[in-house]
Structures are given as structure tokens and as C-alpha cells.
N, C-alpha and C. Protein backbone atom coordinates (compact mmCIF):
# COMPACT_ATOMS: atom_id res chain seq x y z
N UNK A 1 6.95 97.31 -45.42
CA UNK A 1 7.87 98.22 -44.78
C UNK A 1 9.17 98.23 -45.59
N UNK A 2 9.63 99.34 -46.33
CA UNK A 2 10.29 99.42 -47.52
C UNK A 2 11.65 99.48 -47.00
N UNK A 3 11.57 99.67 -45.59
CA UNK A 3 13.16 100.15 -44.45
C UNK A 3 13.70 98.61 -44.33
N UNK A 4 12.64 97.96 -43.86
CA UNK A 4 13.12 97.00 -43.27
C UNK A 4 13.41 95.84 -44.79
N UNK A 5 13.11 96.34 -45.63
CA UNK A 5 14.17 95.62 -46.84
C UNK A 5 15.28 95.84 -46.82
N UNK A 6 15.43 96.92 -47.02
CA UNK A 6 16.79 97.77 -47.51
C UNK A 6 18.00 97.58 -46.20
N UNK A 7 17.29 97.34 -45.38
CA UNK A 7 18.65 96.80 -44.04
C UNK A 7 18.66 95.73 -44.28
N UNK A 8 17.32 94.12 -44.43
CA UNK A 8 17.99 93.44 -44.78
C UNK A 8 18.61 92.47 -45.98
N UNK A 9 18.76 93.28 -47.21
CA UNK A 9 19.46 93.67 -48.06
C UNK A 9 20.85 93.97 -48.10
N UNK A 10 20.87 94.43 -47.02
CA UNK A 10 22.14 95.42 -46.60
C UNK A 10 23.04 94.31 -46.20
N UNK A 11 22.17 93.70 -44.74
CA UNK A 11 22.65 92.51 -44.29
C UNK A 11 23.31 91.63 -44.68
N UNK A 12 22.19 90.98 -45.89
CA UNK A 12 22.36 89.86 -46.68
C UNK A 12 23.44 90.04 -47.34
N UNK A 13 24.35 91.07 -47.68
CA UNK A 13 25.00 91.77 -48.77
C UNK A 13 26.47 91.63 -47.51
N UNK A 14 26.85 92.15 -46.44
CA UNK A 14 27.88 92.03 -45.68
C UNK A 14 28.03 90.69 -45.02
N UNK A 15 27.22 89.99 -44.90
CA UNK A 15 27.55 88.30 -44.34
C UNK A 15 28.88 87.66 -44.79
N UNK A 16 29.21 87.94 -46.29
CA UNK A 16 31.09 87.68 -46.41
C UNK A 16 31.83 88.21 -45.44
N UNK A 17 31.70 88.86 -45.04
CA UNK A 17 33.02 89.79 -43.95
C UNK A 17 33.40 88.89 -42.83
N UNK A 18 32.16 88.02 -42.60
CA UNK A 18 32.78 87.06 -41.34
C UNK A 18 33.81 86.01 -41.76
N UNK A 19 33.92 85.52 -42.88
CA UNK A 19 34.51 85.32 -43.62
C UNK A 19 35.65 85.16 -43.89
N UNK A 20 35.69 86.66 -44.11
CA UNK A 20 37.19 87.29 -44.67
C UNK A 20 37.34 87.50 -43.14
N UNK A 21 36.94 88.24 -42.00
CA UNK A 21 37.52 88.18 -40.55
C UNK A 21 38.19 87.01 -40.30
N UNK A 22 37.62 85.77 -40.09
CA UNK A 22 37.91 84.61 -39.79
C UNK A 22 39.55 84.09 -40.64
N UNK A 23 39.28 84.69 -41.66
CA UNK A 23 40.73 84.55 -42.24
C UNK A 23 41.86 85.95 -42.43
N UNK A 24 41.47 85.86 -41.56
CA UNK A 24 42.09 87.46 -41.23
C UNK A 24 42.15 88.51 -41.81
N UNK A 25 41.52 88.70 -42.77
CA UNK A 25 41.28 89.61 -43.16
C UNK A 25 40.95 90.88 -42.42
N UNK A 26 41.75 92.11 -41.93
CA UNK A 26 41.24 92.74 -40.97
C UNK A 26 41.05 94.17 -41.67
N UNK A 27 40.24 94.02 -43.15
CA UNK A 27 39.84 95.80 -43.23
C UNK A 27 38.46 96.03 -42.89
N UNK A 28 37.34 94.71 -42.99
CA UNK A 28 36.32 95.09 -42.10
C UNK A 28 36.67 95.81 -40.69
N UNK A 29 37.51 95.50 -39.91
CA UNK A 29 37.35 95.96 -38.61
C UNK A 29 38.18 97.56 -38.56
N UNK A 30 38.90 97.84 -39.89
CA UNK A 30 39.37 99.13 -40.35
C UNK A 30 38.09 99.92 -40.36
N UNK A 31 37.52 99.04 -41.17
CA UNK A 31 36.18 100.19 -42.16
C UNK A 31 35.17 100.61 -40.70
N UNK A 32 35.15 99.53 -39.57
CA UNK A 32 33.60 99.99 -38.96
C UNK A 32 34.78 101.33 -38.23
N UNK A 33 36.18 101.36 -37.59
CA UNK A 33 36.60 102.19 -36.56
C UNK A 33 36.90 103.23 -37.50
N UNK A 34 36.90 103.35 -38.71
CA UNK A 34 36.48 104.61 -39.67
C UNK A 34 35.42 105.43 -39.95
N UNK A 35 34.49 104.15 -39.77
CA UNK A 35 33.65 105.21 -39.54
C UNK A 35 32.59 105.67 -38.63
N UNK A 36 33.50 105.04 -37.20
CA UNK A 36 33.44 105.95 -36.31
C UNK A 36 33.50 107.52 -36.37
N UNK A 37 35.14 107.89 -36.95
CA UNK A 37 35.36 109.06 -37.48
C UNK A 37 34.40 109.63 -38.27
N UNK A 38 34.34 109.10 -38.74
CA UNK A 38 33.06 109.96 -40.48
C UNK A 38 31.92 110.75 -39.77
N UNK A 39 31.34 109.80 -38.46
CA UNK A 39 30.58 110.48 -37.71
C UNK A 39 30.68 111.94 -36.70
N UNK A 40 32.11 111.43 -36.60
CA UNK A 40 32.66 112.34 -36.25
C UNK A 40 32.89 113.81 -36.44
N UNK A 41 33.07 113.66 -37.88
CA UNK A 41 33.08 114.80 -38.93
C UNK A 41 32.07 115.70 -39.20
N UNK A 42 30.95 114.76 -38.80
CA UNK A 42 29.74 115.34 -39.30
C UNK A 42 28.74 116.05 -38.01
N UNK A 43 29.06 114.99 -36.58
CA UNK A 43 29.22 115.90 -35.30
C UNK A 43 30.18 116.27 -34.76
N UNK A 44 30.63 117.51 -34.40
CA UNK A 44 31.73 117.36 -34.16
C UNK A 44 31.99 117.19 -32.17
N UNK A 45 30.78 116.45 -31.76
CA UNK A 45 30.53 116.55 -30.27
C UNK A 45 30.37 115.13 -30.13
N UNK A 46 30.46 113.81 -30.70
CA UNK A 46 30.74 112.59 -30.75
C UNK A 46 31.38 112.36 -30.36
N UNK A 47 32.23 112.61 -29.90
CA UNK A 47 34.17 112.62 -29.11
C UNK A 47 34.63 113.69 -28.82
N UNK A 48 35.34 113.68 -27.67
CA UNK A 48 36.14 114.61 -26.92
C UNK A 48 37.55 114.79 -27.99
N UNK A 49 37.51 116.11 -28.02
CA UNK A 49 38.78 116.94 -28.64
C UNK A 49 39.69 116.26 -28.53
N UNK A 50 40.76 115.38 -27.22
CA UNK A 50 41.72 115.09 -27.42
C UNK A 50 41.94 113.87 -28.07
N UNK A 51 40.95 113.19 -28.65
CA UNK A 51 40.96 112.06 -29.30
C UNK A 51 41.39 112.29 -30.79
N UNK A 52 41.80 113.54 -30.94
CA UNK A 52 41.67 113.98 -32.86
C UNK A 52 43.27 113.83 -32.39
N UNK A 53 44.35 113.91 -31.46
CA UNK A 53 45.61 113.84 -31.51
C UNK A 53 45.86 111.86 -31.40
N UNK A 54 45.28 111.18 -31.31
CA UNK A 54 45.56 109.95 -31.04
C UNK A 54 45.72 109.49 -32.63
N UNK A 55 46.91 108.34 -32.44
CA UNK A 55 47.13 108.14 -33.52
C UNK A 55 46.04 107.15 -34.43
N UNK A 56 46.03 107.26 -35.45
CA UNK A 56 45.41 105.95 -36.35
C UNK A 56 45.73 104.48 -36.11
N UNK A 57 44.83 103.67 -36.35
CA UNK A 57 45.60 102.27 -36.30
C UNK A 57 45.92 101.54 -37.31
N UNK A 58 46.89 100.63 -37.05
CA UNK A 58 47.99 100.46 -38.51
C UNK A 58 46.95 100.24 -39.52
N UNK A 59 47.20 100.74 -40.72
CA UNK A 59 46.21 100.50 -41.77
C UNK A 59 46.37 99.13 -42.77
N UNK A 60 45.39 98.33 -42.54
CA UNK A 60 45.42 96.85 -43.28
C UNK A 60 46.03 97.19 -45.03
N UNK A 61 46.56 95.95 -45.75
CA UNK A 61 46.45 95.75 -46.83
C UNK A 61 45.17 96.14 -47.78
N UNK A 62 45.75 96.40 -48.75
CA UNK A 62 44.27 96.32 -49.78
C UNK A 62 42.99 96.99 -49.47
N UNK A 63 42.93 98.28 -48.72
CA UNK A 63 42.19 98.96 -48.64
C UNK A 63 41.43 100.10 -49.62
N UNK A 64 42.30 100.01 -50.56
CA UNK A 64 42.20 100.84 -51.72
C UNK A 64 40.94 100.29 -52.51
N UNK A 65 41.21 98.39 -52.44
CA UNK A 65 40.23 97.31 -53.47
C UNK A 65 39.24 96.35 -52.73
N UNK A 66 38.27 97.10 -52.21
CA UNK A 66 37.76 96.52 -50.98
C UNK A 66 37.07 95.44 -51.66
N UNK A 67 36.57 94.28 -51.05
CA UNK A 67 35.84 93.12 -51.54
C UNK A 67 34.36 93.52 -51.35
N UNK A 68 33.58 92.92 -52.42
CA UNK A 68 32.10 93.03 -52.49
C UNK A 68 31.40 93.06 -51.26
N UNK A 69 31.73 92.28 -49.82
CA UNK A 69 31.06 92.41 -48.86
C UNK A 69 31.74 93.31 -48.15
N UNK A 70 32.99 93.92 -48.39
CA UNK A 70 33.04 95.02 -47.54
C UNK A 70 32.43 96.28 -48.18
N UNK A 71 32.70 96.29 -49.19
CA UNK A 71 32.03 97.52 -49.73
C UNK A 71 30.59 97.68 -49.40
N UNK A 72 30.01 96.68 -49.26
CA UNK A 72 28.59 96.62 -48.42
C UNK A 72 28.63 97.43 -47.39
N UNK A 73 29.51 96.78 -46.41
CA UNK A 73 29.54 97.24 -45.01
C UNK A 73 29.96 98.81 -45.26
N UNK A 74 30.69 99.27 -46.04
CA UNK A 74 30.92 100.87 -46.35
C UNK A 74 30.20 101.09 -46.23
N UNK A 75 28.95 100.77 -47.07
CA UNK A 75 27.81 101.61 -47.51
C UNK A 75 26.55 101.56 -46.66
N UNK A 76 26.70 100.31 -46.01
CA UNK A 76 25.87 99.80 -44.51
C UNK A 76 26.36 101.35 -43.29
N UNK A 77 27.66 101.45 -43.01
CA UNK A 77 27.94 102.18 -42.47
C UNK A 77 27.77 103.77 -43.04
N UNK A 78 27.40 104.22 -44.14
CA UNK A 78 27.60 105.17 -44.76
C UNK A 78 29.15 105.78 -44.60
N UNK A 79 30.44 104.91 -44.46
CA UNK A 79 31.64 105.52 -44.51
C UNK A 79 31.51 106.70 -45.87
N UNK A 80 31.82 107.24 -45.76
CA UNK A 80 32.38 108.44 -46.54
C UNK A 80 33.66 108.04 -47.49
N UNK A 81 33.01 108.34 -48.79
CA UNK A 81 33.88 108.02 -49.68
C UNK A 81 35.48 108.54 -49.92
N UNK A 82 35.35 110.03 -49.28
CA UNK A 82 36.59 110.94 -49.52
C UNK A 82 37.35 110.09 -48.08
N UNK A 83 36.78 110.25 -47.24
CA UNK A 83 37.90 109.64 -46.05
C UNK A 83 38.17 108.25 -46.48
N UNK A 84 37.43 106.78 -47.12
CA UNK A 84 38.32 105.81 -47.48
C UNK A 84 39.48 106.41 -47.95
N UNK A 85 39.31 106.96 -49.13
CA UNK A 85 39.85 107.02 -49.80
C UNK A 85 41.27 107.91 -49.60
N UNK A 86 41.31 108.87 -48.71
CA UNK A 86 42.81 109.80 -47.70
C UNK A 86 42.77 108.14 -46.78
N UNK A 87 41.94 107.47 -46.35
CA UNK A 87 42.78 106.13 -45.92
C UNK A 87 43.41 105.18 -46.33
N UNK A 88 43.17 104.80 -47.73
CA UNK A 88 43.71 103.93 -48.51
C UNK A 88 44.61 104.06 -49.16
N UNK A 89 45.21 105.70 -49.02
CA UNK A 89 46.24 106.52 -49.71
C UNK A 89 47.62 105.55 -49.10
N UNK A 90 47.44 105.33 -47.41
CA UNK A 90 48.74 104.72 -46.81
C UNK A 90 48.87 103.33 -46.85
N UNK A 91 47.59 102.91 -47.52
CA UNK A 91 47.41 101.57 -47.56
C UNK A 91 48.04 100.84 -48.45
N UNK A 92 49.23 99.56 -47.95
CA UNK A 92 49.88 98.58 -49.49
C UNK A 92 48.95 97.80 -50.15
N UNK A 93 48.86 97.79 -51.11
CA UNK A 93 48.00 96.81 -52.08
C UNK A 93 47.91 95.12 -51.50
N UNK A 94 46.59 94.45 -51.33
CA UNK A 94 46.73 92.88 -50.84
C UNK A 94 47.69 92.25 -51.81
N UNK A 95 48.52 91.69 -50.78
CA UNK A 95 49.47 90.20 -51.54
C UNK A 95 48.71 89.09 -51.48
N UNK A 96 48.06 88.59 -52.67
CA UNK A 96 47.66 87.05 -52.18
C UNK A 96 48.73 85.92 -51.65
N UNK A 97 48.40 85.04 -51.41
CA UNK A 97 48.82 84.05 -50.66
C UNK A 97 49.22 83.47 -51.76
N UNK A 98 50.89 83.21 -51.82
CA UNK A 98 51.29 82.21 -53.22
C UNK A 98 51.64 80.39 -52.48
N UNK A 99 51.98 79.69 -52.93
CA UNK A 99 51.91 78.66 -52.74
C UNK A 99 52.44 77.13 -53.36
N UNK A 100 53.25 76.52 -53.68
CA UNK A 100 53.81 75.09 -54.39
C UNK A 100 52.77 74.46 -53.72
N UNK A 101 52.26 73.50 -54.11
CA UNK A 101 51.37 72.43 -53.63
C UNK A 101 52.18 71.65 -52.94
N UNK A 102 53.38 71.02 -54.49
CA UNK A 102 53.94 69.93 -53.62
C UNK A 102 54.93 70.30 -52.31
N UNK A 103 55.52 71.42 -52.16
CA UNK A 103 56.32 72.06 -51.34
C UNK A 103 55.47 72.22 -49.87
N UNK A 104 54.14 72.57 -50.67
CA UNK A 104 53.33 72.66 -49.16
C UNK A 104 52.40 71.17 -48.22
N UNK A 105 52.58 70.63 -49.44
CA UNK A 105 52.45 69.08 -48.89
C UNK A 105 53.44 68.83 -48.23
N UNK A 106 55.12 68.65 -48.63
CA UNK A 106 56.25 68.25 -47.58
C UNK A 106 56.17 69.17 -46.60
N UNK A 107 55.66 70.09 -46.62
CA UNK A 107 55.67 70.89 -45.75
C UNK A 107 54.33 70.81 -44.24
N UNK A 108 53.44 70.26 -44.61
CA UNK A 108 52.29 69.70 -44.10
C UNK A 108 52.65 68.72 -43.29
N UNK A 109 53.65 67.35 -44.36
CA UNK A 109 54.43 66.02 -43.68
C UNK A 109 55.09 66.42 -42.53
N UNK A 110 55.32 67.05 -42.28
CA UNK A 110 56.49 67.56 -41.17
C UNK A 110 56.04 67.75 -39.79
N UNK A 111 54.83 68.72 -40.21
CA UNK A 111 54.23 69.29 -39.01
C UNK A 111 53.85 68.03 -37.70
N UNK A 112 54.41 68.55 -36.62
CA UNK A 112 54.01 67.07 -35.72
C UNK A 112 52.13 66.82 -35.68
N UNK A 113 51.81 65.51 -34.86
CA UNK A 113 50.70 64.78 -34.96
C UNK A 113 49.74 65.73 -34.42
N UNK A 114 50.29 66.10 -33.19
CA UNK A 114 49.49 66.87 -32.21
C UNK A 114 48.87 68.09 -32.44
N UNK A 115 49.87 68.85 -33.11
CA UNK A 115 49.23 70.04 -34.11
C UNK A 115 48.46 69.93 -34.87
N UNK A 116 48.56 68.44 -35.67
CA UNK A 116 47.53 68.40 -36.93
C UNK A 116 46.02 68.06 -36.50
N UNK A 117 46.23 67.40 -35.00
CA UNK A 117 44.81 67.11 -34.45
C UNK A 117 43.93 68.43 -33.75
N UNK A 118 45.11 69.05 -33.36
CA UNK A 118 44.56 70.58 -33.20
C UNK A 118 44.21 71.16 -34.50
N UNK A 119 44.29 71.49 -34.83
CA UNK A 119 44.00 72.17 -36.24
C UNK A 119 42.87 71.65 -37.11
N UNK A 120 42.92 69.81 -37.18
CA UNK A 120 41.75 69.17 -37.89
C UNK A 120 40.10 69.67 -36.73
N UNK A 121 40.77 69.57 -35.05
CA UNK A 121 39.92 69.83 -34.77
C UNK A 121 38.68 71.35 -34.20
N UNK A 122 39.70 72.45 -35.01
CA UNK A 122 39.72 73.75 -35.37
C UNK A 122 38.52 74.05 -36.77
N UNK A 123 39.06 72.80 -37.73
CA UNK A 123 38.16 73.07 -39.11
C UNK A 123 36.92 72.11 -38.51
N UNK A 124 36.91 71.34 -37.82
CA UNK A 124 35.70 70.28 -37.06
C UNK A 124 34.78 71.81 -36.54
N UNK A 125 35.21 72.48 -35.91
CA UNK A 125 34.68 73.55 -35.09
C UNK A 125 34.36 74.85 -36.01
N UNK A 126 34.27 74.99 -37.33
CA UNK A 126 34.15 75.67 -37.89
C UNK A 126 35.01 77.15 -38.00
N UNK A 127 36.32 76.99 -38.16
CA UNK A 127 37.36 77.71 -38.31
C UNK A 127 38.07 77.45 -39.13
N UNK A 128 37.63 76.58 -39.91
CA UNK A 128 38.41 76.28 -41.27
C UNK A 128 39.39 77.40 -42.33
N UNK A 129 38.30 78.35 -42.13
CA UNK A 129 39.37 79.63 -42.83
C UNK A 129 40.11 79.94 -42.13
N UNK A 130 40.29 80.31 -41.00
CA UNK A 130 41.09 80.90 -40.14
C UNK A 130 42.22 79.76 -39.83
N UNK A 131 42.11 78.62 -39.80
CA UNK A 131 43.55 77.69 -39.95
C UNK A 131 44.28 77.42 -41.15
N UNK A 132 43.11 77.72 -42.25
CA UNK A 132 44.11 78.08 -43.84
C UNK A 132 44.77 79.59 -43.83
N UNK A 133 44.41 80.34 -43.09
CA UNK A 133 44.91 81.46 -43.09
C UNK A 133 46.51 81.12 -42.36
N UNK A 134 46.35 80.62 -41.13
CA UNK A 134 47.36 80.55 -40.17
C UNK A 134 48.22 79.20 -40.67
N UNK A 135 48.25 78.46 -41.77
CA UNK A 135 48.94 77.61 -42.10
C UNK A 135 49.87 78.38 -43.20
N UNK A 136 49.06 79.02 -44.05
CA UNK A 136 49.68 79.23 -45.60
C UNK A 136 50.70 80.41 -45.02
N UNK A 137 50.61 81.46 -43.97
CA UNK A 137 51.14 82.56 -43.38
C UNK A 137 52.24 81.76 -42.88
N UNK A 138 51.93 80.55 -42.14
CA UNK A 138 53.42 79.91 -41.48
C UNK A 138 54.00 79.67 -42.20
N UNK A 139 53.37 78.91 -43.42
CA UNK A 139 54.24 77.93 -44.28
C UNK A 139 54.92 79.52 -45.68
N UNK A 140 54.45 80.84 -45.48
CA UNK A 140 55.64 80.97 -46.51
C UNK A 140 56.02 82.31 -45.34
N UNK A 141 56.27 82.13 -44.06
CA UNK A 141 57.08 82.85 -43.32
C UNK A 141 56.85 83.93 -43.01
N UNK A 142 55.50 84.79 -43.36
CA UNK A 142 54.86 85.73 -43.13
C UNK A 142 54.32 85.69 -41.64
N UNK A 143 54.47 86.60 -40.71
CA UNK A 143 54.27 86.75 -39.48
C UNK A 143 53.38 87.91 -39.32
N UNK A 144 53.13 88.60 -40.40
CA UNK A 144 52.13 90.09 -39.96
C UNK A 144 51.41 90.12 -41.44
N UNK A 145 50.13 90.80 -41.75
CA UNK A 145 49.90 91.27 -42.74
C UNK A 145 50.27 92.54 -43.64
N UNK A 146 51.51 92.94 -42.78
CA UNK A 146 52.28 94.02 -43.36
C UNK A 146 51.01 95.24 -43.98
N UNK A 147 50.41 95.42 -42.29
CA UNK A 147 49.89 96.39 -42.37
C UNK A 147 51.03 97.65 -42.16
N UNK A 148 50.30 99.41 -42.89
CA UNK A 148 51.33 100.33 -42.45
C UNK A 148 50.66 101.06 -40.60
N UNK A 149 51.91 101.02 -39.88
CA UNK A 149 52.17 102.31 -39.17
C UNK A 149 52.13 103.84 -39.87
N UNK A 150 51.06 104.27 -40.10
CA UNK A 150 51.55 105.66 -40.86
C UNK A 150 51.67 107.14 -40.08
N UNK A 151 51.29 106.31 -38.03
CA UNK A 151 51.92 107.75 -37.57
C UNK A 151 50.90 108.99 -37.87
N UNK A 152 49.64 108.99 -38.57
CA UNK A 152 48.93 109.73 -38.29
C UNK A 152 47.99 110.06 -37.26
N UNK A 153 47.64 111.05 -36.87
CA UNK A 153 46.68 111.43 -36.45
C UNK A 153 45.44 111.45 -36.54
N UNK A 154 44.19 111.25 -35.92
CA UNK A 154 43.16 111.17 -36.39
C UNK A 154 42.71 112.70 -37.21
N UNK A 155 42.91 113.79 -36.51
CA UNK A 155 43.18 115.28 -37.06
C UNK A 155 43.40 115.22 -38.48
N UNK A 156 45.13 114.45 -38.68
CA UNK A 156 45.28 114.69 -40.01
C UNK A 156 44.47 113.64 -41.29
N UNK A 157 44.23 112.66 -40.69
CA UNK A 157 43.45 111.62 -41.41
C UNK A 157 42.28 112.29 -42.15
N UNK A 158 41.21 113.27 -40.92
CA UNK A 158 40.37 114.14 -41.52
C UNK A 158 40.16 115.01 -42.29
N UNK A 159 41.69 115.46 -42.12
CA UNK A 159 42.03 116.98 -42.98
C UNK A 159 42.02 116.61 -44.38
N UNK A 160 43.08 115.17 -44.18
CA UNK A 160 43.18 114.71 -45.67
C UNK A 160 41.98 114.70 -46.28
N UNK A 161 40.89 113.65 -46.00
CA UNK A 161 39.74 113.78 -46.80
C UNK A 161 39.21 114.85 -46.81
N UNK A 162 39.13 115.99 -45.46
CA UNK A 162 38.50 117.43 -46.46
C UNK A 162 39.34 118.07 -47.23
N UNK A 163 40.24 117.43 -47.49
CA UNK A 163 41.43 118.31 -48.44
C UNK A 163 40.49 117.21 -50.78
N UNK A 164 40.36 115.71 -50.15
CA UNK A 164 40.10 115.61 -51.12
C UNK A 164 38.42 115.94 -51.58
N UNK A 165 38.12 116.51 -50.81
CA UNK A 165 36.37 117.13 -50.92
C UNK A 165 36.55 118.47 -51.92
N UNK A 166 37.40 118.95 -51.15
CA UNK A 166 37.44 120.16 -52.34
C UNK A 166 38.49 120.15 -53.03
N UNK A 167 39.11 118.88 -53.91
CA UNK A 167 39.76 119.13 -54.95
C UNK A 167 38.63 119.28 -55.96
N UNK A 168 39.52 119.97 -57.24
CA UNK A 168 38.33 120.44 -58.45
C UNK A 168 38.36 118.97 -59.03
């Protein structure tokens, strides 16, 4: 059964995303409510009319340079290439996570006992990414992933990509 490769193929191919979720990474959860829309586009009876005035939701970092397992999940989802792409238009490029070792060691020293037993017992529980995420974010003062508000519409989100369908 030649189907049931190719999904799990597909599968095998998006299993990073839990991953990158767990460390917050949040353009997987961009890409699946995108392409919601895409479907959208293509029925246009999938959703009630007044849902094309609701706004977008803030658009993650680094959507432009998606990682190998999301780009899976694009293609798992059949997102539509022209709408990433009018989405990634508002999107800021990923900042990696910079870091001093030794700065983040004194910085580690500090943290009280009780936290550190929470946290050791967070990576015990298999959340290990997700407490390197939430440490390195504390420790250089970052509070959001400086996703954008871009105030669009779902309407105009669409337009954009049929606007880049028929560029020459």
C-alpha cells in the first residue's frame, strides 16, 4: 500500500516539531492554523464569512526559514506555498539564543535551591528542552519571542498570497 508509506514518511519526517514546540518554538502551531486558511481558499464554504475580518495571530519569528521538520509539516499539510510566503513577509528573522557560559554559570549559582529542584525535576520528566528554553530566555531578559502583531486580517492575508500567485 504505496499511501500508507508516503504518510508514514511524512510522519517520520515531522516528529522534530515536538521538539522545537517543547522549546517553544511556536511556528509549527503558525503553520497547522495556516493552513486552516489554505483550505479555506480553496473552499470557500469551510468557514463562515465573518471569520475573513478576524484578525491574524501574532506571527512567530523565523517563518521565512522554516526548519527541516517543519517544512515537512508544510508539506504534510499541503500549506500553500504563496500564502507562507505573504506570511512570512511580516515575519522577523529567528534570533538565536546567545549566551557567556561563565556569566550563565554565575548566573545558574544564584538561582535559589527550590527552583533548581523544580526544574531538575522538569528535565527528570522529560521537558528538558522546554526548561533550556525558559532558562536561557530568563537569563538574557527576553520575555516574548518578539513575535509581530501585524493587525491583519485574515481577508487581507489571502489577498496577499493571491496577489503573489499572479505576479509574473
Amino acid at each position: 500500500m504505496e499511501g500508507a508509506d508516503d504518510v508514514e514518511r511524512s510522519l517520520s519526517a515531522i516528529v522534530g516539531v515536538r521538539a522545537e514546540l517543547a522549546a517553544g518554538d511556536l511556528r509549527p502551531l503558525y503553520l497547522v492554523w495556516l493552513s486552516a486558511y489554505g483550505t479555506w481558499e480553496r473552499d470557500e464554504d469551510a468557514f463562515d464569512y465573518e471569520v475573513e475580518d478576524a484578525l491574524e495571530p501574532p506571527v512567530p519569528p523565523g517563518l521565512g526559514s522554516l526548519s527541516a521538520p517543519q517544512r515537512a509539516l508544510a508539506d504534510f499539510l499541503r500549506l500553500d506555498d504563496d500564502l507562507l510566503a505573504a506570511a512570512a513577509e511580516a515575519s522577523r528573522p529567528a534570533q538565536p539564543v546567545q549566551h557567556d557560559r561563565k556569566s550563565l554559570a554565575t548566573w545558574i549559582g544564584t538561582l535559589p535551591a527550590k527552583r533548581k529542584d523544580a526544574l531538575l525535576l522538569r528535565v527528570v520528566e522529560e521537558d528538558a528542552a522546554g526548561v533550556r528554553w525558559e532558562l536561557l530566555r530568563e537569563f538574557g531578559g527576553e520575555t516574548t519571542d518578539q513575535e509581530v502583531e501585524t493587525g491583519r486580517t485574515i481577508a487581507e492575508l489571502l489577498d496577499a498570497a493571491a496577489a503573489r500567485r499572479t505576479r509574473p
